[in-house]
N, C-alpha and C. Protein backbone atom coordinates (compact mmCIF):
# COMPACT_ATOMS: atom_id res chain seq x y z
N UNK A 1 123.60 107.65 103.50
CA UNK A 1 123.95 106.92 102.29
C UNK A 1 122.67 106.74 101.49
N UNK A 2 122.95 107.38 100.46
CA UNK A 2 121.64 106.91 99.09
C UNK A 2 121.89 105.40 97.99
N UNK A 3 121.22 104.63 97.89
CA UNK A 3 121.53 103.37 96.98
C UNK A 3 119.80 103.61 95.83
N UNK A 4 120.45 104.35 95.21
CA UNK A 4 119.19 103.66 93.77
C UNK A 4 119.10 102.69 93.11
N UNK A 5 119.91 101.88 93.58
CA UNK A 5 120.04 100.43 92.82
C UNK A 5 120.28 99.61 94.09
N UNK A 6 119.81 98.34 93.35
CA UNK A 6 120.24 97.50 94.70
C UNK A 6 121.65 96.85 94.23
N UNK A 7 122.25 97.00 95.10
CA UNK A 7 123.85 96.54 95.14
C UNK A 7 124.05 95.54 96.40
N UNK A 8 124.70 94.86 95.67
CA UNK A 8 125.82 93.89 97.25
C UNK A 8 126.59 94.69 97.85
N UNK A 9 126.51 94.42 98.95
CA UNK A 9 127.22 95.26 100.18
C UNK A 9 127.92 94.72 100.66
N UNK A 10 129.07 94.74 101.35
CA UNK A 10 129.32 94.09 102.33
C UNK A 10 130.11 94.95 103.36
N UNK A 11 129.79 94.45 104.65
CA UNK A 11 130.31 95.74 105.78
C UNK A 11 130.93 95.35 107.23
N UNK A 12 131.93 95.69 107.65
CA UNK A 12 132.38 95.38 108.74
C UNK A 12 132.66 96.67 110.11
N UNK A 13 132.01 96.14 110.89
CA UNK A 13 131.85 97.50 112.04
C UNK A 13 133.18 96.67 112.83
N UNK A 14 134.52 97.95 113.24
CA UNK A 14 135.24 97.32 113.41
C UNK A 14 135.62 98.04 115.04
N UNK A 15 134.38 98.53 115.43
CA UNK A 15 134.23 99.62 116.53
C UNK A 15 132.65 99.99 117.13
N UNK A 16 132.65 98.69 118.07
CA UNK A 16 130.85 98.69 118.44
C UNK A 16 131.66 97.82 119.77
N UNK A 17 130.66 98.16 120.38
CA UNK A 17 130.97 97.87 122.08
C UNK A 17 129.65 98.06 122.88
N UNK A 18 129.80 97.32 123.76
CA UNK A 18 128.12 97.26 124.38
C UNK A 18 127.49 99.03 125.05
N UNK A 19 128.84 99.64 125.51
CA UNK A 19 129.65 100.87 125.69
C UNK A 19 128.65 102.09 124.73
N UNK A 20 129.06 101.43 123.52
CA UNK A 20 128.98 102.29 122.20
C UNK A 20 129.03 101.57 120.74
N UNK A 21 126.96 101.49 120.86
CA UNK A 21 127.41 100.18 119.86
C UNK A 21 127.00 100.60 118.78
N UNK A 22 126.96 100.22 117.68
CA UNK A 22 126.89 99.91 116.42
C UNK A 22 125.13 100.43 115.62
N UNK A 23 124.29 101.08 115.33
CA UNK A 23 123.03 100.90 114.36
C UNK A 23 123.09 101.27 113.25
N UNK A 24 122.43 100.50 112.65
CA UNK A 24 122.10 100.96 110.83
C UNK A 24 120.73 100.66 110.67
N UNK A 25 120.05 101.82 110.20
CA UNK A 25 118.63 101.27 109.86
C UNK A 25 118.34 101.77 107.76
N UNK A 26 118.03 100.78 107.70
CA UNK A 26 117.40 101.13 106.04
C UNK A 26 116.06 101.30 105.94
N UNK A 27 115.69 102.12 105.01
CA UNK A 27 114.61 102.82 104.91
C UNK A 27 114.16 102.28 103.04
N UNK A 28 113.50 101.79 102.70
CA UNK A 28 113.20 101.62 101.43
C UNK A 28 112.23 102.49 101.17
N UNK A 29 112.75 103.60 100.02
CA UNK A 29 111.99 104.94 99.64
C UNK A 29 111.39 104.57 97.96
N UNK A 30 110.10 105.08 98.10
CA UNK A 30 109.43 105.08 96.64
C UNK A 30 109.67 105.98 95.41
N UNK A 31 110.16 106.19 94.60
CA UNK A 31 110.58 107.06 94.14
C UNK A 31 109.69 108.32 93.72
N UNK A 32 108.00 107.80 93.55
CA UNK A 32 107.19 108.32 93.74
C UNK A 32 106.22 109.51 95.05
N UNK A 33 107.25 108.56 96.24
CA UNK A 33 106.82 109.37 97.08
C UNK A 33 107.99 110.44 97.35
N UNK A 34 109.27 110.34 96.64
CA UNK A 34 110.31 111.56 96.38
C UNK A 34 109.55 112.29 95.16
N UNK A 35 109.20 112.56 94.37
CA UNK A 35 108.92 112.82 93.26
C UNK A 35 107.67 113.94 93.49
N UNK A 36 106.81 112.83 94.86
CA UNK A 36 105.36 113.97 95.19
C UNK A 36 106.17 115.03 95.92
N UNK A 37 107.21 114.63 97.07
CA UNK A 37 107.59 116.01 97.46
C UNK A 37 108.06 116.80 97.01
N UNK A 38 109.26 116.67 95.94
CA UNK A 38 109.81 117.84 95.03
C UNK A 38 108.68 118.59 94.51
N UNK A 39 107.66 118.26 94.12
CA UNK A 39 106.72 118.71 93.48
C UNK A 39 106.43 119.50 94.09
N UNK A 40 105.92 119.20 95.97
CA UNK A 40 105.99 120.38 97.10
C UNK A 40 107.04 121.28 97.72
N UNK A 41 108.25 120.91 97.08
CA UNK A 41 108.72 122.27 98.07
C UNK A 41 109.11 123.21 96.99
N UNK A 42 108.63 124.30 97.92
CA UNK A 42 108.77 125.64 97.68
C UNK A 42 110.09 126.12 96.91
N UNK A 43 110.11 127.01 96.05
CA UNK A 43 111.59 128.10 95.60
C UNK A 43 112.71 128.14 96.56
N UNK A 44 112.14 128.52 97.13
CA UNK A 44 113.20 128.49 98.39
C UNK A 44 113.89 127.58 99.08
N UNK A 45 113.15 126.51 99.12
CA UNK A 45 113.68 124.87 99.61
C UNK A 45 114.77 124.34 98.57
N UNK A 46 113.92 124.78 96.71
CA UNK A 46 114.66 124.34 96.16
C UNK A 46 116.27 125.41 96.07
N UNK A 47 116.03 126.47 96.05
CA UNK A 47 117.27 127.00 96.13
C UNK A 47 118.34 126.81 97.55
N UNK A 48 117.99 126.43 98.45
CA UNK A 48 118.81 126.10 99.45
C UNK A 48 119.35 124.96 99.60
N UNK A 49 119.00 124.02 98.62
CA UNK A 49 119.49 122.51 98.44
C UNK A 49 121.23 122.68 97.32
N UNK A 50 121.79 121.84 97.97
CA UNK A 50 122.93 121.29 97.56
C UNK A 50 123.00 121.75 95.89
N UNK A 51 123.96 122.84 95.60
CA UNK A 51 124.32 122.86 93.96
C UNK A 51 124.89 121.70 93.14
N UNK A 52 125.34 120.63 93.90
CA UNK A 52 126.51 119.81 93.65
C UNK A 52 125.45 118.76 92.47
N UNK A 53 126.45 118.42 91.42
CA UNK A 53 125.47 117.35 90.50
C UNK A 53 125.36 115.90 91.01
N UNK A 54 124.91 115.34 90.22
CA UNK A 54 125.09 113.65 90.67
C UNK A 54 125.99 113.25 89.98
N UNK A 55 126.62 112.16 90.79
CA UNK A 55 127.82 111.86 90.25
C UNK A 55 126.99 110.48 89.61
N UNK A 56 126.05 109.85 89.17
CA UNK A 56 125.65 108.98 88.18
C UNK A 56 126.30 107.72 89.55
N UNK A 57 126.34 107.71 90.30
CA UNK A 57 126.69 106.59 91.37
C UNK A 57 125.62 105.78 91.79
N UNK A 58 125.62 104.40 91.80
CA UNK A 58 124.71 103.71 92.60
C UNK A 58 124.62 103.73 93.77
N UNK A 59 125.35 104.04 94.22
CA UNK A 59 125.08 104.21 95.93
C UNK A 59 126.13 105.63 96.07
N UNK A 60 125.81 106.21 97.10
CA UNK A 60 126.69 107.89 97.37
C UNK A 60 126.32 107.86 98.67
N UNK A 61 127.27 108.53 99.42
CA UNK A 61 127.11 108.96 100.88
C UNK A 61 127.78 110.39 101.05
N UNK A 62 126.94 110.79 102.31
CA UNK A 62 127.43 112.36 102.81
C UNK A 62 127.41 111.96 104.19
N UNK A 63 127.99 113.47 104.57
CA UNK A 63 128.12 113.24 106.02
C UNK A 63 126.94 113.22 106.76
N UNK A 64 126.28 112.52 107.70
CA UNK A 64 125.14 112.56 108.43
C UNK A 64 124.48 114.37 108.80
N UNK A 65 123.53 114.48 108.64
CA UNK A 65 122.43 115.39 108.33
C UNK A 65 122.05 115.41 110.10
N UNK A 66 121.91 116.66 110.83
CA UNK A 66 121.54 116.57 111.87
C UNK A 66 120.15 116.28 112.28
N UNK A 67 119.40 116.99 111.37
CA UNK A 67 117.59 116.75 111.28
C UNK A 67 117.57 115.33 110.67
N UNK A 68 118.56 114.93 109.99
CA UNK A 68 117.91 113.29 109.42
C UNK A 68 118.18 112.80 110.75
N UNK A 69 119.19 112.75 111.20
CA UNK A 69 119.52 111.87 112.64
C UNK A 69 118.69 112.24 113.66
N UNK A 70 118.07 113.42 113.53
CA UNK A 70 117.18 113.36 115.13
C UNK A 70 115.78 112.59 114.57
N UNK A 71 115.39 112.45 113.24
CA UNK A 71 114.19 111.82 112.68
C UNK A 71 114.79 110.60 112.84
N UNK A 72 115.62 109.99 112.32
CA UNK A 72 116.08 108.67 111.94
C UNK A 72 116.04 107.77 113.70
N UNK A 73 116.65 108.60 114.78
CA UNK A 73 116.22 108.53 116.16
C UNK A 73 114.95 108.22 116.66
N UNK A 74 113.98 109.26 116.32
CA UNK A 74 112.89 109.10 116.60
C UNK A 74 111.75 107.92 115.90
N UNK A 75 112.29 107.58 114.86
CA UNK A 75 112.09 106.09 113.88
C UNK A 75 112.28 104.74 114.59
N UNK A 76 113.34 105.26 115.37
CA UNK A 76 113.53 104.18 116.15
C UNK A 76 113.21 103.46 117.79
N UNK A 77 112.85 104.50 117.59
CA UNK A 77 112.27 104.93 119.36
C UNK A 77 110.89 103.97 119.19
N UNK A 78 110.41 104.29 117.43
CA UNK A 78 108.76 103.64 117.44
C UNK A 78 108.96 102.81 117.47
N UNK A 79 109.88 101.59 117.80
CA UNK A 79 109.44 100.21 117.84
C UNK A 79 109.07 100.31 119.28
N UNK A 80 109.51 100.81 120.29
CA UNK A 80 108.80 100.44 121.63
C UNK A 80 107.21 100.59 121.87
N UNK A 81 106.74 101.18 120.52
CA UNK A 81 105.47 101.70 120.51
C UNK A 81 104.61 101.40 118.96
N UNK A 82 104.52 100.03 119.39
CA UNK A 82 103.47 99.52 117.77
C UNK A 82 102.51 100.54 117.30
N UNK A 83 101.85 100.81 118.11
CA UNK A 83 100.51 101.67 117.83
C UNK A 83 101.37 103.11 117.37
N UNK A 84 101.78 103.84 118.15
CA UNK A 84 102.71 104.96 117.38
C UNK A 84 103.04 104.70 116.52
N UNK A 85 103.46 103.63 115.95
CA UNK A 85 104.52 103.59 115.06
C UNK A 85 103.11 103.39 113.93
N UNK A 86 102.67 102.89 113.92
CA UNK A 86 101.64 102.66 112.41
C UNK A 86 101.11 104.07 112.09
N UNK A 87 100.95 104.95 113.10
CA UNK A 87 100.56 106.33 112.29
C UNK A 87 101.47 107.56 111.92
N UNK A 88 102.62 107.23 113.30
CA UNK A 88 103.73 108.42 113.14
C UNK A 88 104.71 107.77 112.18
N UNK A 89 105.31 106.62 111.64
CA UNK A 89 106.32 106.03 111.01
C UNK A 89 106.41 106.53 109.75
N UNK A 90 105.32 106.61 109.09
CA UNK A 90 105.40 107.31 107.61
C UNK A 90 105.36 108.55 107.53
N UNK A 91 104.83 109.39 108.76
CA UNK A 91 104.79 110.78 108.91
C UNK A 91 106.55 110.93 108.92
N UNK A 92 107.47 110.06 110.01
CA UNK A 92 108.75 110.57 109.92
C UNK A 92 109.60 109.72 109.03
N UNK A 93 109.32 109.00 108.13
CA UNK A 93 109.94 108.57 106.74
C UNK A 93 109.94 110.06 105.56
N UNK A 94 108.77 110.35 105.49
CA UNK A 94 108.52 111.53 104.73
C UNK A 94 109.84 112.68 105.39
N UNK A 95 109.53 113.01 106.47
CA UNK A 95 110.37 113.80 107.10
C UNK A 95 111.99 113.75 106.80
N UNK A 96 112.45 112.09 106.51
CA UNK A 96 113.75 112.29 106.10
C UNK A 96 114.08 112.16 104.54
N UNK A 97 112.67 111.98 104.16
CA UNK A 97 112.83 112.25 102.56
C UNK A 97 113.20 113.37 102.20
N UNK A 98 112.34 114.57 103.13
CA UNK A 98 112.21 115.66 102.83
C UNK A 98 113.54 116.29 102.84
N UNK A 99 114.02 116.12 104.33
CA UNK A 99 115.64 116.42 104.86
C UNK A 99 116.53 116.27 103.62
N UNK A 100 116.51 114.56 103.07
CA UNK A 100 117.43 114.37 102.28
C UNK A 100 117.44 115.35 100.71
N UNK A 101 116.45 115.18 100.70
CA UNK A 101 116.01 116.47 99.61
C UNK A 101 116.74 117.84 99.50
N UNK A 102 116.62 118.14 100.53
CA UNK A 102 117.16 119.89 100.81
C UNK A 102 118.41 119.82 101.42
N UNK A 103 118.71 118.48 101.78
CA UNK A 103 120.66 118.39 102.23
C UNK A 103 121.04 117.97 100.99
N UNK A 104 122.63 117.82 101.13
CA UNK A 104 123.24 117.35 100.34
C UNK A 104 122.81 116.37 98.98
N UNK A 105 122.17 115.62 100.03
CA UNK A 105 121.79 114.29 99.01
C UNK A 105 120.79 114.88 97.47
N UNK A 106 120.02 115.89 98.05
CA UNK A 106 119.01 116.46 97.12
C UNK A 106 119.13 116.31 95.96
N UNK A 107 120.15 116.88 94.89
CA UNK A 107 120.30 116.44 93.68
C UNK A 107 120.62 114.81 93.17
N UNK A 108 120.92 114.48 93.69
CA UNK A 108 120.67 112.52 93.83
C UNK A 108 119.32 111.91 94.15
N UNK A 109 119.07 112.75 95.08
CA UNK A 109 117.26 112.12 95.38
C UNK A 109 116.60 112.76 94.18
N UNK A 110 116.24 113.96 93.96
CA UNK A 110 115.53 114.06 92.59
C UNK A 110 116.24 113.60 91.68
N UNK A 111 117.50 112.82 91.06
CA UNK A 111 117.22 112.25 90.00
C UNK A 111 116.85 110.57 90.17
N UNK A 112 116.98 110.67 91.56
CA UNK A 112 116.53 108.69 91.63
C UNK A 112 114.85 108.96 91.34
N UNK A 113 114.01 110.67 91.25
CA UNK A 113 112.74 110.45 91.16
C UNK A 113 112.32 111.08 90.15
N UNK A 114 113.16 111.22 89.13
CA UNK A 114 113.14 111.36 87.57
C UNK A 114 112.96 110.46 86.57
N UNK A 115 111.66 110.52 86.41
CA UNK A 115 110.74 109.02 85.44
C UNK A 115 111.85 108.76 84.72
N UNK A 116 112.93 110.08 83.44
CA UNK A 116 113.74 109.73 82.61
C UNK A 116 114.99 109.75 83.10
N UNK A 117 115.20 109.36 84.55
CA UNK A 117 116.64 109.39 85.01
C UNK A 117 116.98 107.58 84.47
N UNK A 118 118.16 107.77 84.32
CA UNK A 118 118.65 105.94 83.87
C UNK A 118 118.52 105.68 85.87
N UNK A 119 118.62 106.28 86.91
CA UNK A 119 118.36 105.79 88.47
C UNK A 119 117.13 105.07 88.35
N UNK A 120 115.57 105.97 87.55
CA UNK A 120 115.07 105.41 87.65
C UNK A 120 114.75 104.27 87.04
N UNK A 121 114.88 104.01 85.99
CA UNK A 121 115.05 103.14 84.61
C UNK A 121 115.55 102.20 85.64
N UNK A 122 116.58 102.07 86.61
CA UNK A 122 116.73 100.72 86.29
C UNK A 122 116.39 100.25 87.85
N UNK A 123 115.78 101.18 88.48
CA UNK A 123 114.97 100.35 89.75
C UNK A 123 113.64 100.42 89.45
N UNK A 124 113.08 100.44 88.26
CA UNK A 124 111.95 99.90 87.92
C UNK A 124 111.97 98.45 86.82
């Protein structure tokens, strides 16, 4: 799920069990640090990303990304490990920027990092 705006949420997990439970982690992304990567990827990255436009939505979701989920995993693993986590954490934030970039989400992430997108306009 992408949110370029901040919105009220509200959410009910109606299927979490000690069994099989429940995580959500949020990630607050800079639009700047989307903006430096488009800048880096390659022709090819950009042509393999999602044709689909933005639908001008404040918040949009796709189906979970397999490389975001094994990063988004490993994000989480760093809390057992403070010290890991202060040097590898932003290494694998970037990593699912990048993901989201070249999946689906891609044309939504570059316009939340489009100085003249109204996305960005109004989370600045």
């Amino acid at each position: 799920m992408v949110s370029s705006v901040d919105l009220p949420v509200n959410k009910l997990v109606i299927d979490a069990t000690p069994e099989t439970p429940f995580l959500a982690v949020k990630i607050n992304i800079d639009p700047a640090d989307v903006a430096e990567l488009v800048l880096q990827l390659d022709e090819g990255a950009k042509a393999s990303e999602s044709t689909g436009s933005s639908s001008g939505c404040g918040m949009c979701v796709a189906p979970v990304d397999l490389g975001i989920l094994d990063a988004m995993t490993r994000l989480v693993r760093l809390l057992d490990s403070p010290a890991d986590a202060r040097v590898l954490a932003p290494l694998i934030q970037r990593e699912i920027v990048y993901r989201a970039l070249v999946g689906e989400m891609g044309p939504r992430m570059r316009e939340f990092a489009s100085a003249d997108s109204q996305s960005n306009r109004i989370f600045r």
